[in-house]
Protein backbone atom coordinates (compact mmCIF):
# COMPACT_ATOMS: atom_id res chain seq x y z
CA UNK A 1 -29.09 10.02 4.29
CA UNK A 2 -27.23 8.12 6.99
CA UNK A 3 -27.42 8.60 10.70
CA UNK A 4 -24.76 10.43 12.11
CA UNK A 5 -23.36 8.73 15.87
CA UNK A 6 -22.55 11.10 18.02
CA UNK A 7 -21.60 10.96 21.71
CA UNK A 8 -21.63 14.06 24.45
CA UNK A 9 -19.11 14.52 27.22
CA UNK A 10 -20.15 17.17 30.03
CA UNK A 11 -20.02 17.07 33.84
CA UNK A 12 -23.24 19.11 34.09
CA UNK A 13 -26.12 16.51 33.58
CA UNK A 14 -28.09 19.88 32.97
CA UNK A 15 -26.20 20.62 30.28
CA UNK A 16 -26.18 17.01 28.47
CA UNK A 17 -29.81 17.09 29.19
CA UNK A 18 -30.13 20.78 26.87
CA UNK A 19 -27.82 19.63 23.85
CA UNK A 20 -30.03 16.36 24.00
CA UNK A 21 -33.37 17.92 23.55
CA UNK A 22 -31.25 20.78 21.00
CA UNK A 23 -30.08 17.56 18.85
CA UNK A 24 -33.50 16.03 19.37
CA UNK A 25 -34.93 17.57 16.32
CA UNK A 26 -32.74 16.18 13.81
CA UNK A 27 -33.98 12.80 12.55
CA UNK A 28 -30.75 12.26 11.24
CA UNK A 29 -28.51 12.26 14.41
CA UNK A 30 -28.04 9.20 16.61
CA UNK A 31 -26.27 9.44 20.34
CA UNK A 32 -24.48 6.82 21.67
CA UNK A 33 -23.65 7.76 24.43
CA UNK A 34 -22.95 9.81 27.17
CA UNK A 35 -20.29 10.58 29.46
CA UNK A 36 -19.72 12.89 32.28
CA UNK A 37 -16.15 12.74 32.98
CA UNK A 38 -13.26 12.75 30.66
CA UNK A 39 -11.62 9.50 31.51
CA UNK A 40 -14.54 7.43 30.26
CA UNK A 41 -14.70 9.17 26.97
CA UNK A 42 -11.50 8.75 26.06
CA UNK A 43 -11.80 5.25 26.89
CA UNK A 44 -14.90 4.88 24.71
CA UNK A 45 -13.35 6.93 21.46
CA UNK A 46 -9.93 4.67 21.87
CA UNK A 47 -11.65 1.57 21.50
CA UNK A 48 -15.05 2.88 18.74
CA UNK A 49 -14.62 3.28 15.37
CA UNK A 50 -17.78 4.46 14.69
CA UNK A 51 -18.68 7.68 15.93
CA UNK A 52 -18.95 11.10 13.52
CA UNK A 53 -19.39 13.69 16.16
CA UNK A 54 -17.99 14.33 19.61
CA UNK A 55 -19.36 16.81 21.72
CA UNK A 56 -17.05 17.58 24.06
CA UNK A 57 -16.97 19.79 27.72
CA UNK A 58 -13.26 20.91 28.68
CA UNK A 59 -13.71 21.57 32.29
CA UNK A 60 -14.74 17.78 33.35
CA UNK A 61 -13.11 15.21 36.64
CA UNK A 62 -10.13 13.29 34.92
CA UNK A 63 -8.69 13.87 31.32
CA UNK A 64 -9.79 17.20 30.44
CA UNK A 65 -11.13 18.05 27.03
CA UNK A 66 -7.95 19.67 25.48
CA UNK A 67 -6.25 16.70 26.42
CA UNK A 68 -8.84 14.15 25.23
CA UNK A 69 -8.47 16.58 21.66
CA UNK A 70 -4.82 15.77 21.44
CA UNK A 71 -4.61 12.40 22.26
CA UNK A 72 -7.36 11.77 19.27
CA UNK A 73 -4.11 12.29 17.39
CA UNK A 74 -5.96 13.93 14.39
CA UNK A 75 -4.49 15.23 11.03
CA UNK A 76 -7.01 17.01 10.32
CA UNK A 77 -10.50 18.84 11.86
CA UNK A 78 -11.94 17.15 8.85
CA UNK A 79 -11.45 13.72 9.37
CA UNK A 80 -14.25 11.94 12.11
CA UNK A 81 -14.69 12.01 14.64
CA UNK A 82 -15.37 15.48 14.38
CA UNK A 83 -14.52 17.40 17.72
CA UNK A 84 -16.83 20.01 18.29
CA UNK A 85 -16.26 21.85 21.64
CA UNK A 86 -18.84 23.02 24.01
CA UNK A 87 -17.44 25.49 26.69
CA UNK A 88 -18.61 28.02 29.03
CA UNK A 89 -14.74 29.13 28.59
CA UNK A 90 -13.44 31.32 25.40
CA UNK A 91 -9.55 31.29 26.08
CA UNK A 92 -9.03 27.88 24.73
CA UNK A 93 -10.21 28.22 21.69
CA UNK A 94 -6.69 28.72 20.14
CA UNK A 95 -5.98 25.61 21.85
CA UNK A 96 -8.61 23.24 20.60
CA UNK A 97 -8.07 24.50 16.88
CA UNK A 98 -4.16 24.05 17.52
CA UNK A 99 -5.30 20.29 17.91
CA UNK A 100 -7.80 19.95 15.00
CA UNK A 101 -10.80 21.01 16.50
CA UNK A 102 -13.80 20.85 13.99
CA UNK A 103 -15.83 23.88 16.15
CA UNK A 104 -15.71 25.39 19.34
CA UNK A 105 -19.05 26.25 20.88
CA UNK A 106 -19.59 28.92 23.84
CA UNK A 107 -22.28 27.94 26.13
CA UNK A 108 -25.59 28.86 26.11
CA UNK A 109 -25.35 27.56 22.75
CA UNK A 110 -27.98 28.59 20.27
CA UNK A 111 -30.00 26.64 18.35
CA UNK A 112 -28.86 28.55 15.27
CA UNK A 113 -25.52 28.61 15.97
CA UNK A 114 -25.55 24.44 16.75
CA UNK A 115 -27.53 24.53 13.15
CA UNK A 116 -24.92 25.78 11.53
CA UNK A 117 -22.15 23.53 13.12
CA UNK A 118 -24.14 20.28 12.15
CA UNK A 119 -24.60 21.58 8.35
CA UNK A 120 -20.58 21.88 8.30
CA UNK A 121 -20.44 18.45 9.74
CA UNK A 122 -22.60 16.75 7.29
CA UNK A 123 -20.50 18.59 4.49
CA UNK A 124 -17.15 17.84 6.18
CA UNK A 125 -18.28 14.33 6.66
CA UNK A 126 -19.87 13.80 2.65
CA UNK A 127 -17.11 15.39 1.36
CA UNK A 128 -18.91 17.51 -0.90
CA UNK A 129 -16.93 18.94 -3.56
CA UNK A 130 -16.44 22.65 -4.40
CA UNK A 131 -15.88 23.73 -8.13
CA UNK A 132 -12.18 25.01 -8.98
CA UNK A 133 -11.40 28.40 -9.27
CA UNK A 134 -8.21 29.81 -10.19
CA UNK A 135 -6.26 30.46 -6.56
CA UNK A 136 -3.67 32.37 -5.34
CA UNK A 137 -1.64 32.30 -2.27
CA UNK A 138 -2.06 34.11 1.06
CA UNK A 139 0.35 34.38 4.23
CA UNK A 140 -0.43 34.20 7.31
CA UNK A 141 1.54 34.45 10.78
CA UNK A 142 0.60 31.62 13.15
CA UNK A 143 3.11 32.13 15.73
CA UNK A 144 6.50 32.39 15.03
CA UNK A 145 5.43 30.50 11.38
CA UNK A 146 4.05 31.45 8.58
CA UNK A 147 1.24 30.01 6.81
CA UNK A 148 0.20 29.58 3.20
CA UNK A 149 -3.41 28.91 2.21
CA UNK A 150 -4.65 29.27 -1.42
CA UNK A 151 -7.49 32.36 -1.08
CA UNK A 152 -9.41 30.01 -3.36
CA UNK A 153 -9.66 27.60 0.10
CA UNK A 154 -11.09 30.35 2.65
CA UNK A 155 -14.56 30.36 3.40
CA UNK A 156 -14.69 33.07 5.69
CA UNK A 157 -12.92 34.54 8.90
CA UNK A 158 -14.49 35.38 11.91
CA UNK A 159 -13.08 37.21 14.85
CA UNK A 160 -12.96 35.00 18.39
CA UNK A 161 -11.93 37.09 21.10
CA UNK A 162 -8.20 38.38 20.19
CA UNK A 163 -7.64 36.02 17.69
CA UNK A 164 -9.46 35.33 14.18
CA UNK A 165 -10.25 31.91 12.59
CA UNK A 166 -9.97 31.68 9.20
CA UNK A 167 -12.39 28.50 7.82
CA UNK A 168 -10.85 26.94 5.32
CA UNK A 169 -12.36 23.67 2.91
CA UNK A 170 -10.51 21.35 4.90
CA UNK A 171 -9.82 23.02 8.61
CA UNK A 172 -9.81 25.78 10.81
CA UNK A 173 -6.70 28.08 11.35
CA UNK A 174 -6.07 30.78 14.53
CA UNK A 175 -4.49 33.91 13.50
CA UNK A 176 -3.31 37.18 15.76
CA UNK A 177 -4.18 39.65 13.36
CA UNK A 178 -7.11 42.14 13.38
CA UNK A 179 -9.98 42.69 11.10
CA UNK A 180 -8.80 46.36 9.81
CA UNK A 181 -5.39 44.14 9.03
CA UNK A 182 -7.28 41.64 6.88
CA UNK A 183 -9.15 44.07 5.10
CA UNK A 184 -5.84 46.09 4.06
CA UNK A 185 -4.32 43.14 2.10
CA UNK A 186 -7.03 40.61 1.66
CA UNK A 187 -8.25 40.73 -2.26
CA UNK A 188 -11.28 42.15 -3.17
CA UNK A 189 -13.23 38.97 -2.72
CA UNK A 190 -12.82 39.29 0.78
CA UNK A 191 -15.20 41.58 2.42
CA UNK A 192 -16.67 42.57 6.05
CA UNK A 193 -20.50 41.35 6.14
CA UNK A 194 -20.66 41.07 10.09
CA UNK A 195 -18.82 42.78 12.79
CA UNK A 196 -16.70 39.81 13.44
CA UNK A 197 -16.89 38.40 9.97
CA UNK A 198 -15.17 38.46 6.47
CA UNK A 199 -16.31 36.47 3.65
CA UNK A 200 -15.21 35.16 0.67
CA UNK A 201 -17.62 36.43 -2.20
CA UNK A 202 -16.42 33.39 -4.24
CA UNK A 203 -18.30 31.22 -2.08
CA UNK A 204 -21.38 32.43 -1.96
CA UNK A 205 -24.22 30.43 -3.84
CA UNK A 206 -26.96 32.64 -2.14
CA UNK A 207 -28.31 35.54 -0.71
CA UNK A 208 -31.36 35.93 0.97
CA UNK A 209 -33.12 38.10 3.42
CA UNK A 210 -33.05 36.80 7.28
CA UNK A 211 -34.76 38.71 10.17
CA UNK A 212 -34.72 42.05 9.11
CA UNK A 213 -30.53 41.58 7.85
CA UNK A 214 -29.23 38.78 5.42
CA UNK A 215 -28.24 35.06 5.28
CA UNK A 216 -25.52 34.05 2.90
CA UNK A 217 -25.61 30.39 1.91
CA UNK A 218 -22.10 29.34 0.79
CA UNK A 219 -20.76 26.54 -1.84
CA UNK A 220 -20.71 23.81 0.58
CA UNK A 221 -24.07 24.88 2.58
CA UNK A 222 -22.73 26.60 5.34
CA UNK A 223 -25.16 29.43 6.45
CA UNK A 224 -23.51 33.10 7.25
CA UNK A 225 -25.23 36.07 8.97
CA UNK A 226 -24.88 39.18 7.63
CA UNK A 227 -25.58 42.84 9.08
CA UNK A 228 -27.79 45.03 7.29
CA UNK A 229 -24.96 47.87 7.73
CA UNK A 230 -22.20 46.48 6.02
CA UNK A 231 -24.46 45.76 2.87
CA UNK A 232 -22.59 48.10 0.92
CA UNK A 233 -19.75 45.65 0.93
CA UNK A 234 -20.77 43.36 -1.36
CA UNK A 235 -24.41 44.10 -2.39
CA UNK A 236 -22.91 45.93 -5.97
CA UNK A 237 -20.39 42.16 -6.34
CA UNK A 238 -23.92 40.20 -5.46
CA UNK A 239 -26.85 41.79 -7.36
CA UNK A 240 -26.68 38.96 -10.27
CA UNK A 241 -27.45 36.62 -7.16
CA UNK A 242 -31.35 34.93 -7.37
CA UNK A 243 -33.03 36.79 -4.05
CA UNK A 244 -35.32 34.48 -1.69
């Protein structure tokens, strides 16, 4: 499996120095570089063609991180380099996935939490494929516009602050609607294993017990935490699922 090139851009050399020793245990990760400003990242990324990952501060001296995120010009949070955000600050996170952010991170970040982002970078990035399902469509209001995903393309939707991200196959969309909302007209598929999080049963490969609650593993890899106290959602859908 190749290396992955990543570079980190933070004005706290503290915090450069954590993610470093974080991203240390994965052979499969190579850093660049590092910046701690904004106006020499931008630089770098403008003139590399080469790099998979960006981690990225917002708050840094010159270009700010938001700004650095739109100037990338991307089509898609898909497509590398893959922005992932690293902020001591949630109320930008609408922002950053306005502009194709691939994940936004809230400092401290956790080592299972920055597990989980680098398994849905090395699926983004190998493209793995998902098998078909028949789909139908979904609206959503983003703004004053209205969205139309096929519910065969949601992952799952988690809750961030007072809006909620639905994770698609190919990107992340921010939504102002609530959880109870979702529930009320989401098919049946579509059901509350976390607090902040619905998922989409059709994605789910596996099921296995994690730390006294559960662990879904999804289609494409990606690892969800579930509460013990929302079992009754989907355990009945699940039980033909192979148990760890």
């Amino acid at each position: 499996m190749a290396a992955l090139n990543v570079i980190i851009a933070d004005d706290e050399p503290l915090a450069i120095s954590n993610l470093k020793a974080k991203l240390a245990v994965y052979p499969n990760l190579d850093i660049v570089a590092c910046f701690d400003n904004g106006d020499d990242t931008l630089a770098f990324l403008q003139t590399a063609t080469d790099i998979d990952l960006v981690f990225l501060d917002i708050q840094m001296p010159g270009i700010k991180g938001i700004e650095i995120l739109k100037q990338a010009g991307k089509a898609s949070a898909m497509t590398p380099p893959l922005f992932i955000l690293v902020t001591a600050y949630e109320q930008f996170a609408f922002s950053a996935f306005e502009h194709f952010a691939f994940d936004y991170l809230l400092k401290p970040v956790s080592r299972q939490r920055l597990a989980q982002t680098l398994l849905d970078a090395r699926t983004a990035l190998d493209k793995q494929p998902v098998a078909a399902t028949p789909s139908h469509k979904l609206t959503f209001k983003t703004g004053a516009s209205t969205l139309l995903l096929d519910d065969v393309e949601i992952l799952l939707i988690e809750a961030a602050g007072n809006y909620m991200c639905i994770h698609t196959l190919n990107e992340t969309v921010v939504i102002r609607e609530t959880m109870k909302e979702l529930l009320q007209r989401l098919p049946e598929q579509f059901v509350q294993v976390h607090r902040s999080t619905l998922l989409n049963l059709h994605h789910v490969h596996k099921v296995q017990p994690h730390n006294n609650d559960y662990q879904f593993i999804l289609t494409n890899g990606k690892l969800v935490s579930a509460s013990r106290r929302y079992k009754m959602n989907w355990a009945q859908q699940l039980s033909a699922l192979p148990q760890s």
